[in-house]
C-alpha atoms as a PDB file:
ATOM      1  CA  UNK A   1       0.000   0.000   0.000  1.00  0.00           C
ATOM      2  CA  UNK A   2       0.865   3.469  -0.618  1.00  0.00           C
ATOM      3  CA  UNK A   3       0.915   6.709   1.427  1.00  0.00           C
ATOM      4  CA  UNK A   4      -1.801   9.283   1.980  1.00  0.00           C
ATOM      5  CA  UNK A   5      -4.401   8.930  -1.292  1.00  0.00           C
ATOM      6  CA  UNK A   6      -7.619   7.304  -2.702  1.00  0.00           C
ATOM      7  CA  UNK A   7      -8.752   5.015  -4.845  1.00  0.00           C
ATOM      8  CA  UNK A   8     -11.563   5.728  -7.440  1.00  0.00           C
ATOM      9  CA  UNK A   9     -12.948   3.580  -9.564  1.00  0.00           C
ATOM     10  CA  UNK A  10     -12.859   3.936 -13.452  1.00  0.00           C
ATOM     11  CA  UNK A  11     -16.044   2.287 -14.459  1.00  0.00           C
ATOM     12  CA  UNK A  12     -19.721   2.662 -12.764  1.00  0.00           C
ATOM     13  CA  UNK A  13     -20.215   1.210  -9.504  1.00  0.00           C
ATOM     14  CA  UNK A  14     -23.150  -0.540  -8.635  1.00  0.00           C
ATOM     15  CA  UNK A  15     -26.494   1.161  -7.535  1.00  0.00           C
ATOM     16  CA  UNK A  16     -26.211   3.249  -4.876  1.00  0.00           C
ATOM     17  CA  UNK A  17     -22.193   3.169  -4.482  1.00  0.00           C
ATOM     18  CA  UNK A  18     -19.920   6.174  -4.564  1.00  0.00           C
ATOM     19  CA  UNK A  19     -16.606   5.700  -6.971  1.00  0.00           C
ATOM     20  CA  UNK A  20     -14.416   6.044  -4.607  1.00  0.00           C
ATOM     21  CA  UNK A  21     -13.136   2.594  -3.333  1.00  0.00           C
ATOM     22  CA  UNK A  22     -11.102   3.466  -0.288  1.00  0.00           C
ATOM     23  CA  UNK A  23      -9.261   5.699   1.021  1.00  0.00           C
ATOM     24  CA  UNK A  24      -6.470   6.303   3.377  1.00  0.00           C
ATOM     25  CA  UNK A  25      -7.801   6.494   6.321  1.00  0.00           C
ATOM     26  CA  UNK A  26      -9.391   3.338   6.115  1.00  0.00           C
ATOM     27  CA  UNK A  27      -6.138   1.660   7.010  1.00  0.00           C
ATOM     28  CA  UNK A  28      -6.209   0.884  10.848  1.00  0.00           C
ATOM     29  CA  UNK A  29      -9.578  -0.423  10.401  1.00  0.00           C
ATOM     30  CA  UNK A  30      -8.800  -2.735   7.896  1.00  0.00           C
ATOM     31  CA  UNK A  31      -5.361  -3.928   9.917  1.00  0.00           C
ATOM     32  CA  UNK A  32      -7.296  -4.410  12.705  1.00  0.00           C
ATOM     33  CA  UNK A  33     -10.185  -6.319  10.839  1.00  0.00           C
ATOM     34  CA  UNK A  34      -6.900  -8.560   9.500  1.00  0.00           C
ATOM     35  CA  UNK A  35      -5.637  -8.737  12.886  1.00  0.00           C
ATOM     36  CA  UNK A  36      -8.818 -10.681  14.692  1.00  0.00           C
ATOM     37  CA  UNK A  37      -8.794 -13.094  12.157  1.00  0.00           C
ATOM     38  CA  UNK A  38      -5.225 -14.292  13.933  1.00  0.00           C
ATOM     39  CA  UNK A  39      -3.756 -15.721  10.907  1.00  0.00           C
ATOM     40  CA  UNK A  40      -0.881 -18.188  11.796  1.00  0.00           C
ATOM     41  CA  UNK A  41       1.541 -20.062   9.288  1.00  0.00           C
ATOM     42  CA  UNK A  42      -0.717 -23.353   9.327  1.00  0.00           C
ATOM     43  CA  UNK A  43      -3.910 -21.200   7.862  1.00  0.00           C
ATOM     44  CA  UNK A  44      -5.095 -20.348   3.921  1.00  0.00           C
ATOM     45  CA  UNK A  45      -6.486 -17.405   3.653  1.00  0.00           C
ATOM     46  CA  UNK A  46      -9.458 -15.832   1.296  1.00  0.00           C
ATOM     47  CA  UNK A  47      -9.557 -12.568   0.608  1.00  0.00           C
ATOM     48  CA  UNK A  48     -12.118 -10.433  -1.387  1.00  0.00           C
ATOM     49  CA  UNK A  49     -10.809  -7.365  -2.707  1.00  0.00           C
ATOM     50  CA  UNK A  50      -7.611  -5.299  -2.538  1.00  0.00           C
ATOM     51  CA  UNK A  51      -8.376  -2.028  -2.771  1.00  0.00           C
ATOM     52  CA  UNK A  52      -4.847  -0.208  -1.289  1.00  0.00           C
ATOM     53  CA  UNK A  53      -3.192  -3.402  -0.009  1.00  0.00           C
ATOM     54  CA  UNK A  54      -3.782  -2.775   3.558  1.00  0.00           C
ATOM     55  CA  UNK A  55      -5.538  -5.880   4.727  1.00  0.00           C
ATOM     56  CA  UNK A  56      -3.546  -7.824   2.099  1.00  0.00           C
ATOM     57  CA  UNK A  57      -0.527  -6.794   3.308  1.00  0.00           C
ATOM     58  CA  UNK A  58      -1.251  -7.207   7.112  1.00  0.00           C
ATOM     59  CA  UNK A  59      -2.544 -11.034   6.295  1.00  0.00           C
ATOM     60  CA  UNK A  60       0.374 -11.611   4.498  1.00  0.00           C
ATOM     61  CA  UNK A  61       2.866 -10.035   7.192  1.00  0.00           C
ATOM     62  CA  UNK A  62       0.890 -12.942   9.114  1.00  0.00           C
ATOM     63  CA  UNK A  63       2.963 -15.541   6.581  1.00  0.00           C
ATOM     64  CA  UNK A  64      -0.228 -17.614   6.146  1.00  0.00           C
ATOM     65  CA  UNK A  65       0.391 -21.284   4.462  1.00  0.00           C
ATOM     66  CA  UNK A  66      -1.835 -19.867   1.439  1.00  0.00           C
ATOM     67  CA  UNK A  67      -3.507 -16.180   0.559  1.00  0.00           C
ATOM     68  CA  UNK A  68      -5.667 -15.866  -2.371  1.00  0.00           C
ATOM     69  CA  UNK A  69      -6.950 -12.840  -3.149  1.00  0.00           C
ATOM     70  CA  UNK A  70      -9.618 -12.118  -5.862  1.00  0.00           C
ATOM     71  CA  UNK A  71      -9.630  -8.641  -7.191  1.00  0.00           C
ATOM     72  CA  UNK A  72     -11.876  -8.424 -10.419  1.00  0.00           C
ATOM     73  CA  UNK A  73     -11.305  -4.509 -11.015  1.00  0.00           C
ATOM     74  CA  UNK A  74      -8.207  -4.038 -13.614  1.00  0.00           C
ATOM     75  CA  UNK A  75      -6.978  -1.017 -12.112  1.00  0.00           C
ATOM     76  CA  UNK A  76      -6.740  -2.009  -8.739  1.00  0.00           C
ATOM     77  CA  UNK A  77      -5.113  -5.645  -9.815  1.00  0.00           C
ATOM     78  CA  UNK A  78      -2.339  -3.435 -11.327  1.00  0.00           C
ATOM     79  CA  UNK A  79      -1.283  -2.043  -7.969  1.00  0.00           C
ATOM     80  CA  UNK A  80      -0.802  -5.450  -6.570  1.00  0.00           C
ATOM     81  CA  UNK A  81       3.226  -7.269  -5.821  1.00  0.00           C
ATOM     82  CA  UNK A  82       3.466  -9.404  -9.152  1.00  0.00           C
ATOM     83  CA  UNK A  83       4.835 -12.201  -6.526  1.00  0.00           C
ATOM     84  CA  UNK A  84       1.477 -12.809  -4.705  1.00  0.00           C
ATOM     85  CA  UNK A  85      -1.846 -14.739  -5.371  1.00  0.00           C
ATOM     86  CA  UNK A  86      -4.401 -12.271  -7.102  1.00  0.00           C
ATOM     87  CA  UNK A  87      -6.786 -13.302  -8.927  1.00  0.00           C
ATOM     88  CA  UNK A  88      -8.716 -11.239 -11.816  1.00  0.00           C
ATOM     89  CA  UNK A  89     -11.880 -12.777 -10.736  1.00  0.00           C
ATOM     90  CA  UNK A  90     -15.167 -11.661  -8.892  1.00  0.00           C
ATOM     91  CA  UNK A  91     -16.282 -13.154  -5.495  1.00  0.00           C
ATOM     92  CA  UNK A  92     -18.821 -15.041  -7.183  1.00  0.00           C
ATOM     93  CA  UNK A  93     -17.132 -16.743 -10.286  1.00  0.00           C
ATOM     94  CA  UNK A  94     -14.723 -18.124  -7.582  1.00  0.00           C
ATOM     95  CA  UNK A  95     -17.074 -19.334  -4.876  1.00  0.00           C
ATOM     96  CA  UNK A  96     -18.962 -21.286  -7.616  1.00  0.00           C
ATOM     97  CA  UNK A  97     -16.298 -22.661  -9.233  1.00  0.00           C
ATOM     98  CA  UNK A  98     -15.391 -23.940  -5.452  1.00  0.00           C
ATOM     99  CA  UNK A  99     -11.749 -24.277  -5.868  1.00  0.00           C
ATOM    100  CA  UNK A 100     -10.113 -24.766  -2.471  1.00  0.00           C
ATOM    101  CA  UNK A 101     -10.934 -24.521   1.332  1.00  0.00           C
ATOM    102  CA  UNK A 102      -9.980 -21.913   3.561  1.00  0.00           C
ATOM    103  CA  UNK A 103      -9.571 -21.338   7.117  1.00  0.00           C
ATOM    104  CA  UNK A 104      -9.960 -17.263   7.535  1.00  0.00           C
ATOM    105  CA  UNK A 105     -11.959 -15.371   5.019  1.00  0.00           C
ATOM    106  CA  UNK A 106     -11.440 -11.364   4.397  1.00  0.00           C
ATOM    107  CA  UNK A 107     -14.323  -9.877   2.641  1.00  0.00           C
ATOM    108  CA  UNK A 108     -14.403  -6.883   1.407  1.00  0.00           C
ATOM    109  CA  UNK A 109     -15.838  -6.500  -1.905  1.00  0.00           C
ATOM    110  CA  UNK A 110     -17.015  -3.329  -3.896  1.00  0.00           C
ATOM    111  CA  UNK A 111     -20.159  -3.631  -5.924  1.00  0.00           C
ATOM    112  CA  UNK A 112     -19.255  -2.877  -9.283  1.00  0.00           C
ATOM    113  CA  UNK A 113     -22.438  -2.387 -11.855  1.00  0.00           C
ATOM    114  CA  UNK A 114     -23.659  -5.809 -13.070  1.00  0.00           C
ATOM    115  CA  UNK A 115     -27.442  -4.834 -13.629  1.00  0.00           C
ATOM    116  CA  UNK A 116     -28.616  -7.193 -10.890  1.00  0.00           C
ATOM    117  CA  UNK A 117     -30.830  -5.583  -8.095  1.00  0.00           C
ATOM    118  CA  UNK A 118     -29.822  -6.306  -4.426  1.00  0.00           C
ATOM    119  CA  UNK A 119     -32.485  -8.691  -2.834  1.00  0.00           C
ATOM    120  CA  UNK A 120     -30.168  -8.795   0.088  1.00  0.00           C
ATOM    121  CA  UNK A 121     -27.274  -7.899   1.410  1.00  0.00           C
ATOM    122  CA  UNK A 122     -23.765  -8.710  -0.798  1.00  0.00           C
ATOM    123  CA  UNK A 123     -22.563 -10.044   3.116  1.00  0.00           C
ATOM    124  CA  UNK A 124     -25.317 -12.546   3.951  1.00  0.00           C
ATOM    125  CA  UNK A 125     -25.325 -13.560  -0.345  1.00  0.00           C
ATOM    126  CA  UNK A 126     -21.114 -14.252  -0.303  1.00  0.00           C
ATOM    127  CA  UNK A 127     -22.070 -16.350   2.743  1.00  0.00           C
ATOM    128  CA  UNK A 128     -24.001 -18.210   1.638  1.00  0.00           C
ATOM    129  CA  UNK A 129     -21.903 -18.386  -1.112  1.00  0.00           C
ATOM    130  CA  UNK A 130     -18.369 -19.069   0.431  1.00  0.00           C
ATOM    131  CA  UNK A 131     -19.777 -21.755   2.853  1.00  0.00           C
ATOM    132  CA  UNK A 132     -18.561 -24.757   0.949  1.00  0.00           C
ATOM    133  CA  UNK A 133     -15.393 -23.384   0.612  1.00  0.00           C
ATOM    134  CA  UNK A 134     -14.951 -22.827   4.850  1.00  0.00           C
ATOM    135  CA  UNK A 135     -13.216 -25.833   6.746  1.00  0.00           C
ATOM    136  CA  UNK A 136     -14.795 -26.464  10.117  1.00  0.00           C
ATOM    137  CA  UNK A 137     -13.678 -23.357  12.563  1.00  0.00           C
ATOM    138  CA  UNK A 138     -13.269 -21.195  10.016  1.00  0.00           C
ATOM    139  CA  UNK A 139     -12.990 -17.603  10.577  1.00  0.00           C
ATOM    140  CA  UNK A 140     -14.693 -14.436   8.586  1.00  0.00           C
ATOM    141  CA  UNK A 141     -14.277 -10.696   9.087  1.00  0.00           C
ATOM    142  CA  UNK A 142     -14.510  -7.770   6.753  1.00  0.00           C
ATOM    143  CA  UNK A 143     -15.450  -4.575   5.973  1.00  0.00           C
ATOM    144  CA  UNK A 144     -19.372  -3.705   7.431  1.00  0.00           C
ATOM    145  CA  UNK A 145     -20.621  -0.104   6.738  1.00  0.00           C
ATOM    146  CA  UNK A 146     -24.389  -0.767   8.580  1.00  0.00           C
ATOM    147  CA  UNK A 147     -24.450  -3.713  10.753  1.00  0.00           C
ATOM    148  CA  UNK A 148     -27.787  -4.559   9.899  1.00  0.00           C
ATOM    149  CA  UNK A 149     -26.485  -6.627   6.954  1.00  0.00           C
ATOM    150  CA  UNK A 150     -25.473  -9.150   9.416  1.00  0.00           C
ATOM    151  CA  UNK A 151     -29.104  -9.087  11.041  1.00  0.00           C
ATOM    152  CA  UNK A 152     -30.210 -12.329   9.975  1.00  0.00           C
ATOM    153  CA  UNK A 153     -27.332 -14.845   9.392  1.00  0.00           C
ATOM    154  CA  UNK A 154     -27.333 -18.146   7.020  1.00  0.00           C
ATOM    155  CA  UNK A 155     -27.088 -20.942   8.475  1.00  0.00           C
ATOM    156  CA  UNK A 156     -24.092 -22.299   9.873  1.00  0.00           C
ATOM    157  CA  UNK A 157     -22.760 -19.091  10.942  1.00  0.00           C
ATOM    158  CA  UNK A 158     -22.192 -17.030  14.015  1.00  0.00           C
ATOM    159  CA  UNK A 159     -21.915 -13.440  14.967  1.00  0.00           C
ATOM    160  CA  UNK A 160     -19.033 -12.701  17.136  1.00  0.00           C
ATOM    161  CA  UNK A 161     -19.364  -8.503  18.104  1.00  0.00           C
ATOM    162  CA  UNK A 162     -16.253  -6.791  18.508  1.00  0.00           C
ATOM    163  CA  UNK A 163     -15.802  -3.715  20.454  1.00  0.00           C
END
């Protein structure tokens, strides 16, 4: 990741998102999201998006066995290390192609236009998704702008609250 600055998306976000993908001073959150996932050498790691780096880089500081990270937006792929595992792929061509297991999942995704309408949230949909790609135990944080996404959970999953 890169000093002070934001990142804006070329194309047309989806409905009701601003262009601007993140910024800044989004980085302590998303290093401490990384951190209570407590990634250890033995886990492989999932993560959606990459926006600046700055959860990608504190998961990989982690030295996890495995980190897979699926970034479908060109521009932002470009600002990834040419040495790590990103992959020019949305959240949702992966998960149903259901390539791998993983232990810790970091979602943060950014809804770029595809002309599908929301029915619900893109957090309890890439559960329900991702589920047959979690090993028992697994582990799943991410980026949450209004908690109420996370109001009624699929099944199989748990809400822990952090303060």
């Amino acid at each position: 990741a890169r000093g002070e600055e934001m990142l804006v998306l070329e194309s047309e976000p989806g409905a009701g998102s601003s262009r601007v993908v993140m910024m800044a001073w989004e980085r302590g959150y998303m290093e401490a999201l990384a951190a209570q996932l407590e990634i250890d050498e033995t886990d492989e790691v999932l993560e959606v998006g990459y926006g600046l780096g700055f959860s990608a880089s504190a998961i990989a500081n982690r030295r996890p066995r495995s980190h897979v990270v699926l970034e479908p937006a060109p521009a932002v792929l470009e600002r990834a290390p040419r040495d790590w595992d990103v992959r020019p792929v949305t959240w949702q061509t992966f998960c149903a192609e259901r390539r791998g297991l993983f232990d810790a999942v970091f979602f943060d995704d950014f809804p770029l236009a595809d002309g599908e309408p929301q029915r619900e949230s893109r957090w309890r949909t890439f559960l329900s998704a991702v589920a047959p790609l979690l090993r028992d135990g697994a582990r799943l944080t991410g980026y949450l702008a209004d908690a109420r996404a996370l109001d009624s959970l699929p099944p199989g999953f748990a809400l822990d609250r952090l303060d």
